[in-house]
C-alpha atoms as a PDB file:
ATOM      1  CA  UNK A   1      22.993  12.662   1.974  1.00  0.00           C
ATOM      2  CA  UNK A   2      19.232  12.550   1.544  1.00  0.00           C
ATOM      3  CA  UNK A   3      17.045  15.643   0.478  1.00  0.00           C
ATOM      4  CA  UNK A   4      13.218  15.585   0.698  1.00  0.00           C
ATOM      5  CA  UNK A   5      11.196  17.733  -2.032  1.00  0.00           C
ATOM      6  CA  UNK A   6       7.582  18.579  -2.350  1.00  0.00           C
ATOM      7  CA  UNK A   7       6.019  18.370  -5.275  1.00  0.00           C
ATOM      8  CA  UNK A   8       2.985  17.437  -7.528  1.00  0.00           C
ATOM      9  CA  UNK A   9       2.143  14.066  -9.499  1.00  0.00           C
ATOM     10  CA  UNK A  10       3.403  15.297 -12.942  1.00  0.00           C
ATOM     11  CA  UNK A  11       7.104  15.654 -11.366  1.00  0.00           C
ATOM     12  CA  UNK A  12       9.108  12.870 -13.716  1.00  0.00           C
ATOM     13  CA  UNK A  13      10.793  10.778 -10.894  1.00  0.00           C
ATOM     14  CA  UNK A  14       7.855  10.364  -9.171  1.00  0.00           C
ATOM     15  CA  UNK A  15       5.869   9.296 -11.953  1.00  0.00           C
ATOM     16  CA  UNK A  16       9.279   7.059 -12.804  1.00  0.00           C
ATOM     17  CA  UNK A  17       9.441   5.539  -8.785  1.00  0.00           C
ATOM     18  CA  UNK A  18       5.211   4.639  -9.156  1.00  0.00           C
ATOM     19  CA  UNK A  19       6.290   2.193 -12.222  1.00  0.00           C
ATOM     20  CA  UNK A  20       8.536   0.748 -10.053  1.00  0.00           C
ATOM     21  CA  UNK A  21       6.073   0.647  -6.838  1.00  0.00           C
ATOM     22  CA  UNK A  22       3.205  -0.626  -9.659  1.00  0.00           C
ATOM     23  CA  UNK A  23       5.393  -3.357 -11.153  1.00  0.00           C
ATOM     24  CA  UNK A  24       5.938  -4.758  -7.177  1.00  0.00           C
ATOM     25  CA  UNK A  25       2.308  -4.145  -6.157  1.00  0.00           C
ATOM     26  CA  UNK A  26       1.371  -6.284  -9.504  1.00  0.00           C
ATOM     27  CA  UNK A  27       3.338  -9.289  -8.262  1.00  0.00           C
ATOM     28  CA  UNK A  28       2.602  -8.988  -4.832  1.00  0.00           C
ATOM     29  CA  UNK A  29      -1.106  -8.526  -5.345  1.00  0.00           C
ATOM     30  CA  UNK A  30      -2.076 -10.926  -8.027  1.00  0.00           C
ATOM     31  CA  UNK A  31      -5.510 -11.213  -8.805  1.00  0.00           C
ATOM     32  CA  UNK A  32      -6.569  -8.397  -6.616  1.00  0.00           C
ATOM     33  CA  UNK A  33      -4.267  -6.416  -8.558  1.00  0.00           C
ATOM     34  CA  UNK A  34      -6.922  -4.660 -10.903  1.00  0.00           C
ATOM     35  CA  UNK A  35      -9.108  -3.778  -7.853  1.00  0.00           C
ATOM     36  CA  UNK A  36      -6.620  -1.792  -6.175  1.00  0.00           C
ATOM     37  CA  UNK A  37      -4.628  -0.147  -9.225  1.00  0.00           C
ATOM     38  CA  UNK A  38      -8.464   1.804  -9.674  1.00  0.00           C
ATOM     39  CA  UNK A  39      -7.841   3.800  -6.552  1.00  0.00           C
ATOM     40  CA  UNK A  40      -4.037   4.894  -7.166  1.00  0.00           C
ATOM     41  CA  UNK A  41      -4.030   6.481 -10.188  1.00  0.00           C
ATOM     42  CA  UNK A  42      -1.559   9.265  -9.512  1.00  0.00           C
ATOM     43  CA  UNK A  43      -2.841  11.903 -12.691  1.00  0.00           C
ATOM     44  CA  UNK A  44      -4.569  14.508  -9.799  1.00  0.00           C
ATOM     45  CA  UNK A  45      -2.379  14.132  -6.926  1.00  0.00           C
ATOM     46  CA  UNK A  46      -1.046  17.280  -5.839  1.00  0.00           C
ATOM     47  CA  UNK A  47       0.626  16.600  -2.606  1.00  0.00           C
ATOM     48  CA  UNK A  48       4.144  14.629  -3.261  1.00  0.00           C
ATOM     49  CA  UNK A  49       7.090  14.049  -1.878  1.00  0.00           C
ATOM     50  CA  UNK A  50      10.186  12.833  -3.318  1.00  0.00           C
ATOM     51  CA  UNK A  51      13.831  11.559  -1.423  1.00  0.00           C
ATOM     52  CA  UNK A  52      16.872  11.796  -3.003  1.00  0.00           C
ATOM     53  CA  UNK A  53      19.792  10.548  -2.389  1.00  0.00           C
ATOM     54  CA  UNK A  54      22.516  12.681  -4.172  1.00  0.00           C
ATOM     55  CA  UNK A  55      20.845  13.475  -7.264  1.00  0.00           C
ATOM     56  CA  UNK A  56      18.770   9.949  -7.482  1.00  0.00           C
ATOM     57  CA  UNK A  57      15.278  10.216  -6.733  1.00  0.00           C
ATOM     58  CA  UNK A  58      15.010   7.066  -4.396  1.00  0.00           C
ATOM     59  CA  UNK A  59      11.798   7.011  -2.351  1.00  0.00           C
ATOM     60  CA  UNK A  60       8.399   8.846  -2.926  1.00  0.00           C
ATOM     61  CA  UNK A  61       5.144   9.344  -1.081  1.00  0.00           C
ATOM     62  CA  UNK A  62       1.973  11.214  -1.330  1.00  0.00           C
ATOM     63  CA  UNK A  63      -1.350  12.160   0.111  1.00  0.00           C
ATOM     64  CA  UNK A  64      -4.781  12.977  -0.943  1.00  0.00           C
ATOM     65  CA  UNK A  65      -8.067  14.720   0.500  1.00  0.00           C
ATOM     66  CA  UNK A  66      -9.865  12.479   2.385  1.00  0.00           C
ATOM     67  CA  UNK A  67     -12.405  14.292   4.203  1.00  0.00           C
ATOM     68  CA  UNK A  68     -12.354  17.662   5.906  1.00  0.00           C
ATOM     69  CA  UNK A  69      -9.970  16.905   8.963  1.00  0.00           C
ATOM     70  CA  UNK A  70      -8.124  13.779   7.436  1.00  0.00           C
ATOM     71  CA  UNK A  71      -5.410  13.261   4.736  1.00  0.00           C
ATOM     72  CA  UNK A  72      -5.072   9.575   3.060  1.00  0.00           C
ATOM     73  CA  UNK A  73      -1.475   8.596   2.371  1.00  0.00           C
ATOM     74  CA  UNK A  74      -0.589   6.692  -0.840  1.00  0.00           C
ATOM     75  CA  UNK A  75       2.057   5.998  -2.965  1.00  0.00           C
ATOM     76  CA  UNK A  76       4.889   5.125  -0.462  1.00  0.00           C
ATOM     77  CA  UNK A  77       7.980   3.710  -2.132  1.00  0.00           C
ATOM     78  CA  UNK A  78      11.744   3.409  -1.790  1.00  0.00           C
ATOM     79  CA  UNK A  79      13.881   1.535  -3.896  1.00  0.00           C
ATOM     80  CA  UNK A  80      15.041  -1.648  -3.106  1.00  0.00           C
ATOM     81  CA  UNK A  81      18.346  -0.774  -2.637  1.00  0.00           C
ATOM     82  CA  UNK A  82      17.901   1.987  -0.522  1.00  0.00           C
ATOM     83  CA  UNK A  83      15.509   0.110   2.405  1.00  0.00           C
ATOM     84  CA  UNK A  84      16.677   0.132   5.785  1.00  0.00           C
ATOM     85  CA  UNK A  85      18.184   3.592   5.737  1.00  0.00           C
ATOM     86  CA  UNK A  86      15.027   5.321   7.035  1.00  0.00           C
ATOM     87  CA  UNK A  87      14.248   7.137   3.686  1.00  0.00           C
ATOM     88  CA  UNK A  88      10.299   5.617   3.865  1.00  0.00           C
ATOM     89  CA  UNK A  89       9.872   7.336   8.037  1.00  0.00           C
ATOM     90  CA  UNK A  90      11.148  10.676   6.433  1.00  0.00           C
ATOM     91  CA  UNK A  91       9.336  10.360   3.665  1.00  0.00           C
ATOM     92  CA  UNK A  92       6.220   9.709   5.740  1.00  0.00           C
ATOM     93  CA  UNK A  93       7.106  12.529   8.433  1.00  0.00           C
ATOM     94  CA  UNK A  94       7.307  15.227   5.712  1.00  0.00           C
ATOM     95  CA  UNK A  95       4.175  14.107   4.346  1.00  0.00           C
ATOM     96  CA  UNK A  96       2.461  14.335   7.741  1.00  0.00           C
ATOM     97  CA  UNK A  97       3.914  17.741   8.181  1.00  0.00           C
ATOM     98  CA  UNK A  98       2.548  18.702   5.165  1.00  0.00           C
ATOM     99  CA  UNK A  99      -1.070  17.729   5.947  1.00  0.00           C
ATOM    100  CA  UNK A 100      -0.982  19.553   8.914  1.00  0.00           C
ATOM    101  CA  UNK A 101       0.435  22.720   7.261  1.00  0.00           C
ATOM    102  CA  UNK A 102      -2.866  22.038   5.611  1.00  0.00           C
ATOM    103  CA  UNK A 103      -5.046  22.013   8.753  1.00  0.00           C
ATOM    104  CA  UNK A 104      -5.424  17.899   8.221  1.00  0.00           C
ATOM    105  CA  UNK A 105      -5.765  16.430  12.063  1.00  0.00           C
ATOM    106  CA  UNK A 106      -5.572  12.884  10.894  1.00  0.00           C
ATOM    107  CA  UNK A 107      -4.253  10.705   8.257  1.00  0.00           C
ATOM    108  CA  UNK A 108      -5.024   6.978   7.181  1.00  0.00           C
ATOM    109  CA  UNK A 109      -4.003   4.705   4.833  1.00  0.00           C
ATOM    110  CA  UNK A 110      -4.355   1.417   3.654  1.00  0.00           C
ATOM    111  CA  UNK A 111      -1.832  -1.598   2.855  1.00  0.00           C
ATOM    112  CA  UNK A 112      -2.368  -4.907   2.972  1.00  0.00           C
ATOM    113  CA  UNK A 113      -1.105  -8.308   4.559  1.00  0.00           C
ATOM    114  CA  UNK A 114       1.345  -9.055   1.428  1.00  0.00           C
ATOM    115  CA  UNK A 115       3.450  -5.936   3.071  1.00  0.00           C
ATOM    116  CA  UNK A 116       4.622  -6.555   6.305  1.00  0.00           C
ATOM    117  CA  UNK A 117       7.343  -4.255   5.952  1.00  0.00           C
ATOM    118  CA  UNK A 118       4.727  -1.547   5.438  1.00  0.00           C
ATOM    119  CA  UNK A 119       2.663  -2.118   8.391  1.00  0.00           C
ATOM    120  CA  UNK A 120       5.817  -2.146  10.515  1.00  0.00           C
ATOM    121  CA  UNK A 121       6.806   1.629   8.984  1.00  0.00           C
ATOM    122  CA  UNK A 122       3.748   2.354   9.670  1.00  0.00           C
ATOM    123  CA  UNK A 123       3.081   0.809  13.442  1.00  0.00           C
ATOM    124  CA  UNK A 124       6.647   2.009  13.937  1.00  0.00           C
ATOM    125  CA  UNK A 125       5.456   5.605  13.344  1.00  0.00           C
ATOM    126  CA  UNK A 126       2.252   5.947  15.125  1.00  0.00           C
ATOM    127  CA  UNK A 127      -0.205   4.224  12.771  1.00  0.00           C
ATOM    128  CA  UNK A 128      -3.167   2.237  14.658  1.00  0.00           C
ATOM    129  CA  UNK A 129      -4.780  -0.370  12.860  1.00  0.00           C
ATOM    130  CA  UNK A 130      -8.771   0.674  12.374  1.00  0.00           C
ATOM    131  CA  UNK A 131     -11.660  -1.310  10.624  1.00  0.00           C
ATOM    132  CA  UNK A 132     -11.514  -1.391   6.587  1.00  0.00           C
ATOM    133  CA  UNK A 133     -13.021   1.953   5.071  1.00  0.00           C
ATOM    134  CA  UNK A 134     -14.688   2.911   2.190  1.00  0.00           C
ATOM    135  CA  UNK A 135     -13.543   1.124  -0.949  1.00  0.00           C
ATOM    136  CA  UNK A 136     -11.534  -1.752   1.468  1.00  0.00           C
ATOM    137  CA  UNK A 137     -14.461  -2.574   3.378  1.00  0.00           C
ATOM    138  CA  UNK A 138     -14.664  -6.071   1.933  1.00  0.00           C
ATOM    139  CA  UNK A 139     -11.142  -6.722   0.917  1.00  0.00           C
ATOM    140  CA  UNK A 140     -10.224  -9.545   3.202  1.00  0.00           C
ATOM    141  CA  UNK A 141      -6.336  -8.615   2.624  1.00  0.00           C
ATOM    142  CA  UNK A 142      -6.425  -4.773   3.157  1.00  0.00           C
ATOM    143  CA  UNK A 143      -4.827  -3.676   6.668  1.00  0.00           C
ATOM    144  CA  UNK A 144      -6.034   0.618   6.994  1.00  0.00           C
ATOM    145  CA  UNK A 145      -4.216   2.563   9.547  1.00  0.00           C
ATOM    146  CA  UNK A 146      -4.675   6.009  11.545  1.00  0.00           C
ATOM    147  CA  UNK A 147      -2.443   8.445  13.146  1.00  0.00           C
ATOM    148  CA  UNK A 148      -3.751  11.723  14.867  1.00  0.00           C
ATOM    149  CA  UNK A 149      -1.163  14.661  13.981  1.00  0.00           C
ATOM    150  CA  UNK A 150      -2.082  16.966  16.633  1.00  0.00           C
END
């Protein structure tokens, strides 16, 4: 059975499932690793959630301030051995009910062509691609996403 909890950045499994989503994002990313681990430090992040399954924290996600109406997601992980049970799309849904608790209208996100499995969660839950923002703008890999919540 799988239990969904809210929390903050400084909660232990969270900070314990990021290593984890780091150490894959490192491989997967390369040389543009450097670039993107500046924008996901998790130290001020105050809007987290956490899966477990039994007592094992096994998938995690979180979202920031963005701007006064939208939320950006970051941080979505589940362990390897727990994809393909749906953990990530309730992960994702409790974050997006979350925002909107918070008055947020919108959220987007960004991933990047080295996750396809990503950018099917997210397609697969309402996401629409839109053109690269802010610090993306340039990176030829970066896919960004946005999903209305009203």
């Amino acid at each position: 059975m799988f239990t969904i909890k809210r929390t903050t950045s400084a909660n232990s499994a969270f900070i314990t499932l990021v290593k984890l989503l780091d150490s894959d994002i490192k491989i997967r990313d390369g040389d543009e690793h450097l670039f993107h681990a500046q924008y996901n430090k998790i130290d001020t992040i105050n809007h987290v959630v956490i899966a477990y399954k039994n007592q094992d924290a096994v998938g995690c996600g979180a979202f920031k301030h963005f701007d006064d109406q939208t939320a950006e997601v970051k941080r979505m992980f589940v362990s390897p051995k727990y994809r393909g049970e749906g953990i990530a799309t309730k992960v994702l849904i409790e974050l997006e009910n979350w925002a909107q608790e918070l008055n947020y209208t919108t959220t987007v996100l960004e991933t990047g062509i080295k996750y396809p499995e990503a950018i099917a969660l997210y397609q697969k839950n309402g996401y629409t691609p839109i053109p690269r923002y802010g610090q993306y703008e340039e990176v030829l890999s970066s896919r960004c996403f946005k999903k209305e919540l009203i």
